[in-house]
PDB file of N, CA and C in Angstrom:
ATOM      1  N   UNK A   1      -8.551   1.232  17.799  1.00  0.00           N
ATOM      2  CA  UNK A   1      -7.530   1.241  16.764  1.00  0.00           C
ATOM      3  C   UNK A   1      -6.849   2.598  16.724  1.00  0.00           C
ATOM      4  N   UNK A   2      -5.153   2.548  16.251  1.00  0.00           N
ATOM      5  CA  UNK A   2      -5.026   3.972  16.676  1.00  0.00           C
ATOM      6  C   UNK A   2      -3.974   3.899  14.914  1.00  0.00           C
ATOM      7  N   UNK A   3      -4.252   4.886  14.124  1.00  0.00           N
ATOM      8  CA  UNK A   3      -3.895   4.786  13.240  1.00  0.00           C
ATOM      9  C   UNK A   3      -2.353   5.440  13.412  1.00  0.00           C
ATOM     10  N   UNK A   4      -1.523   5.005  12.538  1.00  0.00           N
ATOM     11  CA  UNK A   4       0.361   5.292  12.526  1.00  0.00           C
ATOM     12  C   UNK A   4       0.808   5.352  11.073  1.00  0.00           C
ATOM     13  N   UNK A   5       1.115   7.166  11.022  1.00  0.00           N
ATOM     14  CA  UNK A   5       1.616   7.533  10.319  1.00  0.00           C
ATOM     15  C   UNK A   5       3.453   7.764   9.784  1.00  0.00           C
ATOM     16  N   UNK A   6       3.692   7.449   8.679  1.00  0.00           N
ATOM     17  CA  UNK A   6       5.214   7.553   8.587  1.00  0.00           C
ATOM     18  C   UNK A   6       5.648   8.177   7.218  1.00  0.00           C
ATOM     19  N   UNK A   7       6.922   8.221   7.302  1.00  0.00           N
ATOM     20  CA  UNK A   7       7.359   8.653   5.703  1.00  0.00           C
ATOM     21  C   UNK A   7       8.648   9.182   6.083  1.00  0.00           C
ATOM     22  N   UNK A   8       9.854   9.110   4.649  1.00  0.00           N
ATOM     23  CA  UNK A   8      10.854   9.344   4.549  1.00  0.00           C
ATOM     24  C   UNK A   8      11.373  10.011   4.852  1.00  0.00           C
ATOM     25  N   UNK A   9      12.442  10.660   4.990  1.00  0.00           N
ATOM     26  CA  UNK A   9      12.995  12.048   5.725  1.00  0.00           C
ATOM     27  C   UNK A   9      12.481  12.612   4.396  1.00  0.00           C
ATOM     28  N   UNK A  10      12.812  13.060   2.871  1.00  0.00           N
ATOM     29  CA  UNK A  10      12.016  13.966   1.911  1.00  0.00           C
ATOM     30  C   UNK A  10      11.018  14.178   1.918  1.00  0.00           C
ATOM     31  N   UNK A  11       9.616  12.907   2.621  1.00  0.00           N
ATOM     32  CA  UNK A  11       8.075  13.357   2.140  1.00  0.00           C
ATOM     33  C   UNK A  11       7.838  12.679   0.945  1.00  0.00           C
ATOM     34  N   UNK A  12       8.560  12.511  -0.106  1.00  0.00           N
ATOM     35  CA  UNK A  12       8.280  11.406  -1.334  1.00  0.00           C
ATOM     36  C   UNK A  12       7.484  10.173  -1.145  1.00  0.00           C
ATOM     37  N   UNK A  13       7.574   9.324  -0.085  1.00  0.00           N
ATOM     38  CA  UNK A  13       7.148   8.330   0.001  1.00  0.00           C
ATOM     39  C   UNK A  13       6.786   8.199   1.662  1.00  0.00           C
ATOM     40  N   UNK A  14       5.502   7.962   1.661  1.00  0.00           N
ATOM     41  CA  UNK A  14       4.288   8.074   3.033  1.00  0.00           C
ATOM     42  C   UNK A  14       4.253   7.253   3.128  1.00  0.00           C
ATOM     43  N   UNK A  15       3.847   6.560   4.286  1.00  0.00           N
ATOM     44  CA  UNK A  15       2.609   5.308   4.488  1.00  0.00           C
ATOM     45  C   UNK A  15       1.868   4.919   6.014  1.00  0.00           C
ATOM     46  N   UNK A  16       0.868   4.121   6.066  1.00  0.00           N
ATOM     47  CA  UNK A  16      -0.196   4.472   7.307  1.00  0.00           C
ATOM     48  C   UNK A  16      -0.486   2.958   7.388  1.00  0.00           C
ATOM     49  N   UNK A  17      -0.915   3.221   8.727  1.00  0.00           N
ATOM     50  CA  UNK A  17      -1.676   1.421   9.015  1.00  0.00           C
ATOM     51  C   UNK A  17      -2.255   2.269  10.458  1.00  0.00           C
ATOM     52  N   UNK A  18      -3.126   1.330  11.050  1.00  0.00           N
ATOM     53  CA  UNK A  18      -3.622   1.477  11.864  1.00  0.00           C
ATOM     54  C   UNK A  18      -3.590  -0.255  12.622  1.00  0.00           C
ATOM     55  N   UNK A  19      -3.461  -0.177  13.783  1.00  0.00           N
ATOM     56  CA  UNK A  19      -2.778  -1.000  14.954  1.00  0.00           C
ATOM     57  C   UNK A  19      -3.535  -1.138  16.071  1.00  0.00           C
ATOM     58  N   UNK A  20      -3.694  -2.358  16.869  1.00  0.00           N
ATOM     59  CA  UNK A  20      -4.801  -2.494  17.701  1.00  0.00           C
ATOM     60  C   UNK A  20      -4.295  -1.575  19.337  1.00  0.00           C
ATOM     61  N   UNK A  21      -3.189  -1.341  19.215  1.00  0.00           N
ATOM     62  CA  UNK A  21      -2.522  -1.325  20.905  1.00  0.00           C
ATOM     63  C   UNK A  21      -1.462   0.157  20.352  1.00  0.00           C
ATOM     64  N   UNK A  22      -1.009   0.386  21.472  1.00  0.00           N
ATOM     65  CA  UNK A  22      -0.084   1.745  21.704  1.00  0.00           C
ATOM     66  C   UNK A  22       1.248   0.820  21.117  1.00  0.00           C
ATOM     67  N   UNK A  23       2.317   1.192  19.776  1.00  0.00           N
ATOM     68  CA  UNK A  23       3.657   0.941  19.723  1.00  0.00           C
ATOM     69  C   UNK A  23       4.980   1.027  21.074  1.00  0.00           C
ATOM     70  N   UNK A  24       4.747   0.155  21.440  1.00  0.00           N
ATOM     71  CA  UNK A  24       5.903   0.506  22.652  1.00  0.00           C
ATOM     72  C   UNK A  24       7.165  -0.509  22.433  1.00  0.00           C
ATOM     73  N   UNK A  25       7.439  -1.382  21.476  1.00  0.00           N
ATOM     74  CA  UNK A  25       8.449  -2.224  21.299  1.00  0.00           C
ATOM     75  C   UNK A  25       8.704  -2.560  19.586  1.00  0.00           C
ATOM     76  N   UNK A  26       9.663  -2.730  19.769  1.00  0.00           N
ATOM     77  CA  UNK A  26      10.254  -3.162  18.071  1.00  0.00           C
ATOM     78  C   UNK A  26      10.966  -4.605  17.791  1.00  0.00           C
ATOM     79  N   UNK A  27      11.624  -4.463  16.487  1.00  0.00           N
ATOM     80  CA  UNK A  27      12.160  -5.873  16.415  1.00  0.00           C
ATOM     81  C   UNK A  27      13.420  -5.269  15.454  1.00  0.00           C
ATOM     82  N   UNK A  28      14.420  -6.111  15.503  1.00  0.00           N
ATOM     83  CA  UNK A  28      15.466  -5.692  14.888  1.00  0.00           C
ATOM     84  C   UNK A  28      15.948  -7.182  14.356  1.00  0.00           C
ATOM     85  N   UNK A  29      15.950  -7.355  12.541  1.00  0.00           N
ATOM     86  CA  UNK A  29      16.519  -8.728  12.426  1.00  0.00           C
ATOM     87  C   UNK A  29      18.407  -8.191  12.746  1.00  0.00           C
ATOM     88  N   UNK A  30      18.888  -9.427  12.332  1.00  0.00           N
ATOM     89  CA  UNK A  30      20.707  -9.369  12.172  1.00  0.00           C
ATOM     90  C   UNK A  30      20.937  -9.887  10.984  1.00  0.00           C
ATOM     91  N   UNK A  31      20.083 -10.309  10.277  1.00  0.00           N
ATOM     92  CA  UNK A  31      21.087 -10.644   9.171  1.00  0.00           C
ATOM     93  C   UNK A  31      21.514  -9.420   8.396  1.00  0.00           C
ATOM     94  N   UNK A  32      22.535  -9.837   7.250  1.00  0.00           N
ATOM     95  CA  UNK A  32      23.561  -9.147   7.050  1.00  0.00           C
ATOM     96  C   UNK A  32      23.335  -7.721   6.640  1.00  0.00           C
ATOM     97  N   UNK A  33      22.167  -7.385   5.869  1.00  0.00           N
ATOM     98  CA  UNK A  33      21.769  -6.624   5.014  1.00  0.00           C
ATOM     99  C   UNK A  33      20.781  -5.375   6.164  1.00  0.00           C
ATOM    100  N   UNK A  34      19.950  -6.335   7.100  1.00  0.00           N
ATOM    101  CA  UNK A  34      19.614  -4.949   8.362  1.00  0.00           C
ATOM    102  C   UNK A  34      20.180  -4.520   9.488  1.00  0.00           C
ATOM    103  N   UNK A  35      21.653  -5.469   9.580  1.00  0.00           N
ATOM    104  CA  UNK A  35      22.735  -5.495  10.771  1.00  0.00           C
ATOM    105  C   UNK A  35      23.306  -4.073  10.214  1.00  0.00           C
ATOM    106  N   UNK A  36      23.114  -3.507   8.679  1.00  0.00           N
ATOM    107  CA  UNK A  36      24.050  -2.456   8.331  1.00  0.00           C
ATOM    108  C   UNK A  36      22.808  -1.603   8.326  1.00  0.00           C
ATOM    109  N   UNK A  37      21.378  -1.837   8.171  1.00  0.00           N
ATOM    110  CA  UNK A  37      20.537  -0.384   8.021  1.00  0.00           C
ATOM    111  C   UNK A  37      20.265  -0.355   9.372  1.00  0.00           C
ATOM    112  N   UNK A  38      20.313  -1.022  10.300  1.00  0.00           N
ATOM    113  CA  UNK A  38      20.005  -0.463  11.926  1.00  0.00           C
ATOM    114  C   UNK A  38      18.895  -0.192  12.523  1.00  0.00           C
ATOM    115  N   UNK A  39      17.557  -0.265  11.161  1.00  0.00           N
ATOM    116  CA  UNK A  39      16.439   0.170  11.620  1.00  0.00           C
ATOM    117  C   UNK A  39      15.870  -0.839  12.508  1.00  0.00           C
ATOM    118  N   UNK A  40      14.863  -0.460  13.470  1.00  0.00           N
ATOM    119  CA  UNK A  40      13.947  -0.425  14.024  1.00  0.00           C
ATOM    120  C   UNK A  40      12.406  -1.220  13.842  1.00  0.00           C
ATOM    121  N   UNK A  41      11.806  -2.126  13.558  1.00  0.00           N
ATOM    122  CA  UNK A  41      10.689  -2.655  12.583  1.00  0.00           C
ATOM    123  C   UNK A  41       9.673  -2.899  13.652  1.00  0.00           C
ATOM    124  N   UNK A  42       8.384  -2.586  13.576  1.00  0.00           N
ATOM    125  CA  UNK A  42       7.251  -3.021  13.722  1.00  0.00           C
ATOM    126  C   UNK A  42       7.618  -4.882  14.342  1.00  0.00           C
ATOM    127  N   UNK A  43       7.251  -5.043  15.496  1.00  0.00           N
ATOM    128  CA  UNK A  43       6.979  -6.352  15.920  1.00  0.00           C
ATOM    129  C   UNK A  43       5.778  -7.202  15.354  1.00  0.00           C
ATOM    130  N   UNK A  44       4.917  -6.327  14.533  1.00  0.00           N
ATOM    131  CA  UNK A  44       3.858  -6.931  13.602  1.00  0.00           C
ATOM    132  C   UNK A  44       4.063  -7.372  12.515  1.00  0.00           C
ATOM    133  N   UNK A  45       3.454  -7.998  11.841  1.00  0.00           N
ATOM    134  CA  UNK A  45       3.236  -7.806  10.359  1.00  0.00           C
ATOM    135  C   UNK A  45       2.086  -7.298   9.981  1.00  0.00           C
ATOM    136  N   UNK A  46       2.036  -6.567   8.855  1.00  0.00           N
ATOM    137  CA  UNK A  46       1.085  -5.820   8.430  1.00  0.00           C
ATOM    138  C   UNK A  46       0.036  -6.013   7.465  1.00  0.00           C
ATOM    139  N   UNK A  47      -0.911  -6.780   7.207  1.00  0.00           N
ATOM    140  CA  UNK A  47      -1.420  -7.381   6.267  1.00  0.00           C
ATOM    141  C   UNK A  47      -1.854  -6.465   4.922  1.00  0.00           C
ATOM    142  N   UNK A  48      -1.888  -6.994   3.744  1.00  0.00           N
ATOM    143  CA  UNK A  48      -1.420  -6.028   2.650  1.00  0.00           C
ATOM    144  C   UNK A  48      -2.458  -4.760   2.262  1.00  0.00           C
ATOM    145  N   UNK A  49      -3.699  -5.350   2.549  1.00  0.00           N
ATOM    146  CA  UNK A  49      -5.058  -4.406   2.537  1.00  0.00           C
ATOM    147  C   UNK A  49      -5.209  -3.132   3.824  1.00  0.00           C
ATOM    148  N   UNK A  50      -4.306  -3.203   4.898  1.00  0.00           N
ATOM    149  CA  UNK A  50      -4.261  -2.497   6.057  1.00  0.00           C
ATOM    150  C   UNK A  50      -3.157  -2.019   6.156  1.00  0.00           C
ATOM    151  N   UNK A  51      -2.266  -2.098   4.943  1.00  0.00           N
ATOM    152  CA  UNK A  51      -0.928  -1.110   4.836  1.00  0.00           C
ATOM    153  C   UNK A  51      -1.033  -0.141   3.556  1.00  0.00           C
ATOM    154  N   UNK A  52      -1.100   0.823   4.240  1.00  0.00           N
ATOM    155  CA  UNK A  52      -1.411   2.123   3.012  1.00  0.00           C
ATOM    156  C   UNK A  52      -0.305   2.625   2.407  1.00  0.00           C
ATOM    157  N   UNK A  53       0.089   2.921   1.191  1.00  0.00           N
ATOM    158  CA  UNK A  53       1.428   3.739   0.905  1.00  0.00           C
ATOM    159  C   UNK A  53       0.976   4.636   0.028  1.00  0.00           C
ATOM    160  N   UNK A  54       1.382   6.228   0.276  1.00  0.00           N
ATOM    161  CA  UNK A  54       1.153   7.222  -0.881  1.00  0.00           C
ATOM    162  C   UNK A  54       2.420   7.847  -1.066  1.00  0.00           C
ATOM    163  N   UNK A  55       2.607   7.994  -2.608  1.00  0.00           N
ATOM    164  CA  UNK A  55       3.795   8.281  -2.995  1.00  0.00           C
ATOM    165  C   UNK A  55       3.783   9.913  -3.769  1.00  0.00           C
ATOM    166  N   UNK A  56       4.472  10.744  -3.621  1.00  0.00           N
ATOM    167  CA  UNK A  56       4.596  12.123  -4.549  1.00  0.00           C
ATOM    168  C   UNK A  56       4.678  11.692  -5.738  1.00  0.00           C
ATOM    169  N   UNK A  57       5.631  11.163  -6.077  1.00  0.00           N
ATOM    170  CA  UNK A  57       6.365  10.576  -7.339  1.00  0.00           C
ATOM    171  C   UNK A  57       6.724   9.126  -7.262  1.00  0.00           C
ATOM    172  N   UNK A  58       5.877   8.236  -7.845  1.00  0.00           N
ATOM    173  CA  UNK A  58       6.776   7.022  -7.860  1.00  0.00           C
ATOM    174  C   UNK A  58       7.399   6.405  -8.482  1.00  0.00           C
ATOM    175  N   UNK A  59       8.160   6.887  -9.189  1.00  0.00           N
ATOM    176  CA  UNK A  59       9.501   6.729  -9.538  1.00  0.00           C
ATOM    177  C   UNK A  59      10.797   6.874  -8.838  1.00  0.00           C
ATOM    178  N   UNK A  60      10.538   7.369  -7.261  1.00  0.00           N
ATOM    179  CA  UNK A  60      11.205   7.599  -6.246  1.00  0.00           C
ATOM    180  C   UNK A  60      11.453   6.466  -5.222  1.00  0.00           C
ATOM    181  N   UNK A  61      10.383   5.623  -5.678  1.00  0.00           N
ATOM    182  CA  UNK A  61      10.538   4.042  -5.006  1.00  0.00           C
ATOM    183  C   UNK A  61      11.203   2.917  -5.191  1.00  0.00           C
ATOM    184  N   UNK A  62      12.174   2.827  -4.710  1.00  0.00           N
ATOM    185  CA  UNK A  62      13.245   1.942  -5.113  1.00  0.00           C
ATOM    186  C   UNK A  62      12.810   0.921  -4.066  1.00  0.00           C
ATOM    187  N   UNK A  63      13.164  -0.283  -4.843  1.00  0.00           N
ATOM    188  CA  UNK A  63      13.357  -1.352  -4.054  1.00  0.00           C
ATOM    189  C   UNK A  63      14.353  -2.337  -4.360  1.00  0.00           C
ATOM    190  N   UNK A  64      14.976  -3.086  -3.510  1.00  0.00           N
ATOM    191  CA  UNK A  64      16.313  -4.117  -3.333  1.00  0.00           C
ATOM    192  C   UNK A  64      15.790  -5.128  -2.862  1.00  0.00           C
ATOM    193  N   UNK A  65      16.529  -6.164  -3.490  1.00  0.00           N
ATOM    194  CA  UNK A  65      15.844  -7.672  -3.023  1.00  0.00           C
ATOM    195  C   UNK A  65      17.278  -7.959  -3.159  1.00  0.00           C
ATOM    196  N   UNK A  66      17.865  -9.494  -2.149  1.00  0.00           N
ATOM    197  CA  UNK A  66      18.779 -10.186  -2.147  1.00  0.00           C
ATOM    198  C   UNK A  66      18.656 -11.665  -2.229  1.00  0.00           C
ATOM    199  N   UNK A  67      19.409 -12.742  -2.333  1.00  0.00           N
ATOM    200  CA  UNK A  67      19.227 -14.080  -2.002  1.00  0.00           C
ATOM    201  C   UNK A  67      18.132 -14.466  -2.776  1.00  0.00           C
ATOM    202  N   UNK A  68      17.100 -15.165  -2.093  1.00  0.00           N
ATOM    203  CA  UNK A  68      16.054 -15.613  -2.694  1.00  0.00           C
ATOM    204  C   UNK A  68      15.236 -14.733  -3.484  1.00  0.00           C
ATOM    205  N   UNK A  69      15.220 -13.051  -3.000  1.00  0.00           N
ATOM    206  CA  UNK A  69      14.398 -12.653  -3.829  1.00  0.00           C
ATOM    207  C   UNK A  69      12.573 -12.206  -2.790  1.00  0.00           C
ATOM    208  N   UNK A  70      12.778 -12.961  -1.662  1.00  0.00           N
ATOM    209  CA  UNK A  70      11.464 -12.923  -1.213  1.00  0.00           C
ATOM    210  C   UNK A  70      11.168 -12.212  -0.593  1.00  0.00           C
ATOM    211  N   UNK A  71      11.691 -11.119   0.291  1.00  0.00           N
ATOM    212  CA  UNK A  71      11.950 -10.194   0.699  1.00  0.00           C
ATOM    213  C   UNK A  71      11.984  -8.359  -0.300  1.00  0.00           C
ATOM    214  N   UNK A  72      10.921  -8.049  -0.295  1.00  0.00           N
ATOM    215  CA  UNK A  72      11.173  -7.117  -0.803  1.00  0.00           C
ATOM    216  C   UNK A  72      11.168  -5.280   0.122  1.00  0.00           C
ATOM    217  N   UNK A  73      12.844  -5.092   0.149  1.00  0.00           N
ATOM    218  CA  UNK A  73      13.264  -3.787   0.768  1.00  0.00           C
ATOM    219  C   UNK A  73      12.933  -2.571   0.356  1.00  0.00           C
ATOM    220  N   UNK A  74      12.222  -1.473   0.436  1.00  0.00           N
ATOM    221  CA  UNK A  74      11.711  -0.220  -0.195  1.00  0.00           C
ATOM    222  C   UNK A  74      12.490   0.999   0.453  1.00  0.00           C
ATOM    223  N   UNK A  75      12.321   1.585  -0.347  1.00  0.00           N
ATOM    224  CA  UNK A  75      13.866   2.634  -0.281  1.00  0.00           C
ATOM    225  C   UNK A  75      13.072   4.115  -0.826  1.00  0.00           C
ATOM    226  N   UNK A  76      13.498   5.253  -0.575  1.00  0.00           N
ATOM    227  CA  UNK A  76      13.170   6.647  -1.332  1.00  0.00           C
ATOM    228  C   UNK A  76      14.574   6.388  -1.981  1.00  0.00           C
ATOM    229  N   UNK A  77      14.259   6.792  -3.232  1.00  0.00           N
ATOM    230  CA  UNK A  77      15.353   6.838  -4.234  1.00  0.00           C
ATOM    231  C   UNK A  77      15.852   8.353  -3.957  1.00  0.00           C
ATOM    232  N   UNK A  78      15.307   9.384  -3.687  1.00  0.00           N
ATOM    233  CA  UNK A  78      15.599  10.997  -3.195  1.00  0.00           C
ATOM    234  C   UNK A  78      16.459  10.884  -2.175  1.00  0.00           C
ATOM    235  N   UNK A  79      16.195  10.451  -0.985  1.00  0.00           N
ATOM    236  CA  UNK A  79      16.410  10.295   0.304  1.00  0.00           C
ATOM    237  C   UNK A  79      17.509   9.714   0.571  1.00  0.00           C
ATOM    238  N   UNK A  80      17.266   8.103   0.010  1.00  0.00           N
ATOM    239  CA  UNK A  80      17.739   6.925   0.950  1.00  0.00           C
ATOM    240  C   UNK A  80      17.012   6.481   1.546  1.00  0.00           C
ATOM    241  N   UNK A  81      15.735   6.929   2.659  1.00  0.00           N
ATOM    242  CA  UNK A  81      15.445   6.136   3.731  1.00  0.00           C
ATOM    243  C   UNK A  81      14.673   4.828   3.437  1.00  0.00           C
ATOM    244  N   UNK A  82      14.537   4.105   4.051  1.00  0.00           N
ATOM    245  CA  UNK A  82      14.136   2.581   3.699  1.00  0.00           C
ATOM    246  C   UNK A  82      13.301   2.946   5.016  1.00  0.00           C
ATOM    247  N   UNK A  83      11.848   3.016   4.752  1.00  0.00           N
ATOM    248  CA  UNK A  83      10.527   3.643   5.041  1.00  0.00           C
ATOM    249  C   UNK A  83       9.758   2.008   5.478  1.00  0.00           C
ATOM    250  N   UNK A  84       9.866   0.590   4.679  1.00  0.00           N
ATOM    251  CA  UNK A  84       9.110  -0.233   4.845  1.00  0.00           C
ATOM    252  C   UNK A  84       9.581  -1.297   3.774  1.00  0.00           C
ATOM    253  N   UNK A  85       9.465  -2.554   4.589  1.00  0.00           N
ATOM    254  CA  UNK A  85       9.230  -4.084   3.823  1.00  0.00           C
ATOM    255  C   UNK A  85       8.010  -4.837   3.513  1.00  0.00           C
ATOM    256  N   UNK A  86       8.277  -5.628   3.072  1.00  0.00           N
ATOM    257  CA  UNK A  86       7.436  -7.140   2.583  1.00  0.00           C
ATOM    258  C   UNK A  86       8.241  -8.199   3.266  1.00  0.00           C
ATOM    259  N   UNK A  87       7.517  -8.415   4.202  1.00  0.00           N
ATOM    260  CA  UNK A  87       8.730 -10.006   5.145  1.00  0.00           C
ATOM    261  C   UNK A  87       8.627 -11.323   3.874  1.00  0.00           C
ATOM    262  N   UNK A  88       9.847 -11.895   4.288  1.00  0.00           N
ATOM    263  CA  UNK A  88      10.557 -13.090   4.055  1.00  0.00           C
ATOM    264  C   UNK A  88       9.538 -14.035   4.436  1.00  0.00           C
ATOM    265  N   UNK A  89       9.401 -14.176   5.523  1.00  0.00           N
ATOM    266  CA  UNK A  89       8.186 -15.556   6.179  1.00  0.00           C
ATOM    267  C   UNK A  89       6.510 -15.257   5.798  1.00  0.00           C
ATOM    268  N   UNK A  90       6.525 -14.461   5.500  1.00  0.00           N
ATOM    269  CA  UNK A  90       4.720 -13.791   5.051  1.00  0.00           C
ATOM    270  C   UNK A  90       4.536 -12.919   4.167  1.00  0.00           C
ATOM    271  N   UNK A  91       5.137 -13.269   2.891  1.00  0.00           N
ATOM    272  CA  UNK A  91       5.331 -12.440   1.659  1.00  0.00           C
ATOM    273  C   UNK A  91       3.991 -11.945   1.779  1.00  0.00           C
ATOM    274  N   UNK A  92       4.611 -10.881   1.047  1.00  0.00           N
ATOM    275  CA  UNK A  92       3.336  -9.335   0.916  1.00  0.00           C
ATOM    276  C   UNK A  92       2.903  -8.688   1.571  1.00  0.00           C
ATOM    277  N   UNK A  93       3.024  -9.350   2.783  1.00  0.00           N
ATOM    278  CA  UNK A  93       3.035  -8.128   4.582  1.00  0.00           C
ATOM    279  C   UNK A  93       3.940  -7.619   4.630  1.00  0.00           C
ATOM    280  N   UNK A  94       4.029  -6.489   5.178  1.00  0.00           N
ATOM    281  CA  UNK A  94       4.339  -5.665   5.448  1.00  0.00           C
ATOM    282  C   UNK A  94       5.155  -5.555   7.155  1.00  0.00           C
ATOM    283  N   UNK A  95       6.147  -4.671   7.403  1.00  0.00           N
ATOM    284  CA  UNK A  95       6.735  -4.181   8.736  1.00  0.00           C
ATOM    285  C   UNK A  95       6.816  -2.919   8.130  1.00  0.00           C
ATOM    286  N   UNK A  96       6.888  -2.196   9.032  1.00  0.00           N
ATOM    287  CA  UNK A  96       7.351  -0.585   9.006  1.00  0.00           C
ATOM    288  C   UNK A  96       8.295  -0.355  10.017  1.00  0.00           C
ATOM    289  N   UNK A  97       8.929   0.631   9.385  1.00  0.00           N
ATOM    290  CA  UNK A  97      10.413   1.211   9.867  1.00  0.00           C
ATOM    291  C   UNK A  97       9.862   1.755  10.960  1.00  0.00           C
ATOM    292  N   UNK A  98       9.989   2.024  12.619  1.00  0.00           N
ATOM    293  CA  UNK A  98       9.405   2.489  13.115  1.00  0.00           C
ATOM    294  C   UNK A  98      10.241   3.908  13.470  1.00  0.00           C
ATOM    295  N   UNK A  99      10.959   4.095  13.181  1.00  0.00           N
ATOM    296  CA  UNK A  99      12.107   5.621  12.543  1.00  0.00           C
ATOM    297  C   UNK A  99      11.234   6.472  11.829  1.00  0.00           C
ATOM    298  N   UNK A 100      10.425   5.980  11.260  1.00  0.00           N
ATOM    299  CA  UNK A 100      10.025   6.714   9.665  1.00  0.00           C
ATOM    300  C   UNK A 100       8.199   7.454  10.485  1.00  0.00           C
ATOM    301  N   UNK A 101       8.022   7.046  11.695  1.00  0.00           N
ATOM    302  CA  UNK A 101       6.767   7.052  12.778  1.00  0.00           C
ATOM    303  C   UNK A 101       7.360   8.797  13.860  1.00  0.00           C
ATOM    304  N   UNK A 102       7.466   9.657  13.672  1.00  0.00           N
ATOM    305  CA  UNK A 102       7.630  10.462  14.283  1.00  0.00           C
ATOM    306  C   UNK A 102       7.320  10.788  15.167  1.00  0.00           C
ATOM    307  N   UNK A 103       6.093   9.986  16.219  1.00  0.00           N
ATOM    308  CA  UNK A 103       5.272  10.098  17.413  1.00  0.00           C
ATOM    309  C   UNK A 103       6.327   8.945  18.142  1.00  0.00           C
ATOM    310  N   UNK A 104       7.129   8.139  17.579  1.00  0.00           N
ATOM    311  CA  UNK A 104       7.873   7.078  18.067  1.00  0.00           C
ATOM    312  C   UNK A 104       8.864   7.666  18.416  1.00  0.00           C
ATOM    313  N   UNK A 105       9.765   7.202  19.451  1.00  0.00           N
ATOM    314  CA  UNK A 105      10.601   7.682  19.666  1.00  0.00           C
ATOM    315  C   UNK A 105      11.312   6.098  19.703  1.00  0.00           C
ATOM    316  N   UNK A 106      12.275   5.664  19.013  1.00  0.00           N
ATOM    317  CA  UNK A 106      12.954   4.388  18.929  1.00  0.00           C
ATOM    318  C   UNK A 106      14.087   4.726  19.577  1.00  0.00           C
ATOM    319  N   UNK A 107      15.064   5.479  20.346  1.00  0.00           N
ATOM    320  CA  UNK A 107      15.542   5.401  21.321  1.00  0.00           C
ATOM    321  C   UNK A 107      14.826   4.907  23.018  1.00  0.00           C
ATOM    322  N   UNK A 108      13.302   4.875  22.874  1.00  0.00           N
ATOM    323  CA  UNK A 108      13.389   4.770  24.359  1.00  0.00           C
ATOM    324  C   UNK A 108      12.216   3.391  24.222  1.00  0.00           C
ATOM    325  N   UNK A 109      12.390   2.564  23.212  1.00  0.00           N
ATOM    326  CA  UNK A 109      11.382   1.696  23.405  1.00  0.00           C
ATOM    327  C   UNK A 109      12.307   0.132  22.875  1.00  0.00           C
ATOM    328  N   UNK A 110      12.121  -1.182  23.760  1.00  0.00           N
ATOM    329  CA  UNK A 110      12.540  -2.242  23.600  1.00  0.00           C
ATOM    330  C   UNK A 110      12.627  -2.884  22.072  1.00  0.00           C
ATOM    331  N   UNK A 111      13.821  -3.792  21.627  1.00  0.00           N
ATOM    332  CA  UNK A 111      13.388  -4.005  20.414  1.00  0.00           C
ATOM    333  C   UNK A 111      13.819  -5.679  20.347  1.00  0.00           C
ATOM    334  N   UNK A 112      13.377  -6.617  20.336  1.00  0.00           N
ATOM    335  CA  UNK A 112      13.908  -7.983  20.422  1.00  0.00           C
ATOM    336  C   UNK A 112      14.678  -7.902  18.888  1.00  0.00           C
ATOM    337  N   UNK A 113      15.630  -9.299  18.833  1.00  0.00           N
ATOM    338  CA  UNK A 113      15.922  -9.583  17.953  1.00  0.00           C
ATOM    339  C   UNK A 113      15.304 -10.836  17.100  1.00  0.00           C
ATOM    340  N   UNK A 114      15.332 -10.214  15.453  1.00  0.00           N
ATOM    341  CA  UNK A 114      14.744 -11.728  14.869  1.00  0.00           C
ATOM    342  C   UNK A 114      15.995 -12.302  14.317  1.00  0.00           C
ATOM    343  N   UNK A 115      15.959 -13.725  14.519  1.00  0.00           N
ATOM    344  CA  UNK A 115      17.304 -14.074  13.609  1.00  0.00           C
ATOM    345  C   UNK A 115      17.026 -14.526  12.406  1.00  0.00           C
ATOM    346  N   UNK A 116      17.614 -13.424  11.359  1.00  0.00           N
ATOM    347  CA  UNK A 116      17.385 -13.298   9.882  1.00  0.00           C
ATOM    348  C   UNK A 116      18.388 -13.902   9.111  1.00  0.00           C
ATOM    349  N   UNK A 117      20.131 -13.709  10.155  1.00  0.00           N
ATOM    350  CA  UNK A 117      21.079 -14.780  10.040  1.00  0.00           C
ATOM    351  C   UNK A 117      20.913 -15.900   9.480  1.00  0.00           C
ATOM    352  N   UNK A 118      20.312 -16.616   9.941  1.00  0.00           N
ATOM    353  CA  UNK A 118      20.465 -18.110  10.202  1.00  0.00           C
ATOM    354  C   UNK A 118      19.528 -19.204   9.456  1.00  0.00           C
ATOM    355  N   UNK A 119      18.513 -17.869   8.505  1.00  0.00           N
ATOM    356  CA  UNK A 119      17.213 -18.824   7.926  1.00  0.00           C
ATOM    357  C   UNK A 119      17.660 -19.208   6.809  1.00  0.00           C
TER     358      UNK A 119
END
């Protein structure tokens, strides 16, 4: 297991999981709302007991929901950066921004697409 650390460009808002294999690929949905944040996501999901989050202040944690609501987007309210979700298809798991992973380098690693469009 190799544990993966992340957090916002401020430091306000952290978070950790640990992963069976080396990160070498991502996933990128299209629907409308991550076609404009551009990030990068974990090809996993993260189950809720094996996704850690520590916060400075949390009152700095913003989150946005659209449409249904089932999806919940997390945000540094300081920052901006949108650090990590709760998926749509497996409420309460988790993806991580893999941007927010500083050992990652998301320019040089594959990222399929999910179609978030169309559900």
């Amino acid at each position: 297991m190799k544990t993966y650390s992340g957090n916002c460009h401020c430091g306000n808002v952290s978070f950790s999981f640990e992963h069976t294999e080396e990160i070498t690929a991502g996933l990128r949905c299209n629907c409308s709302f991550c076609k404009r944040r551009g990030a990068i996501m974990t090809n996993f999901v993260i189950p809720p007991d094996a996704f850690h989050i520590e916060l400075k202040n949390p009152e700095n944690l913003g989150l946005y929901e659209f449409d249904d609501k089932v999806g919940h987007h997390f945000f540094c309210k300081e920052c901006g950066i949108y650090p990590f979700h709760q998926t749509v298809r497996m409420p309460d798991h988790y993806r991580a921004n893999l941007g927010c992973i500083d050992e990652i380098d998301t320019d040089n690693i594959d990222a399929a697409v999910f179609d978030g469009k169309d559900l």
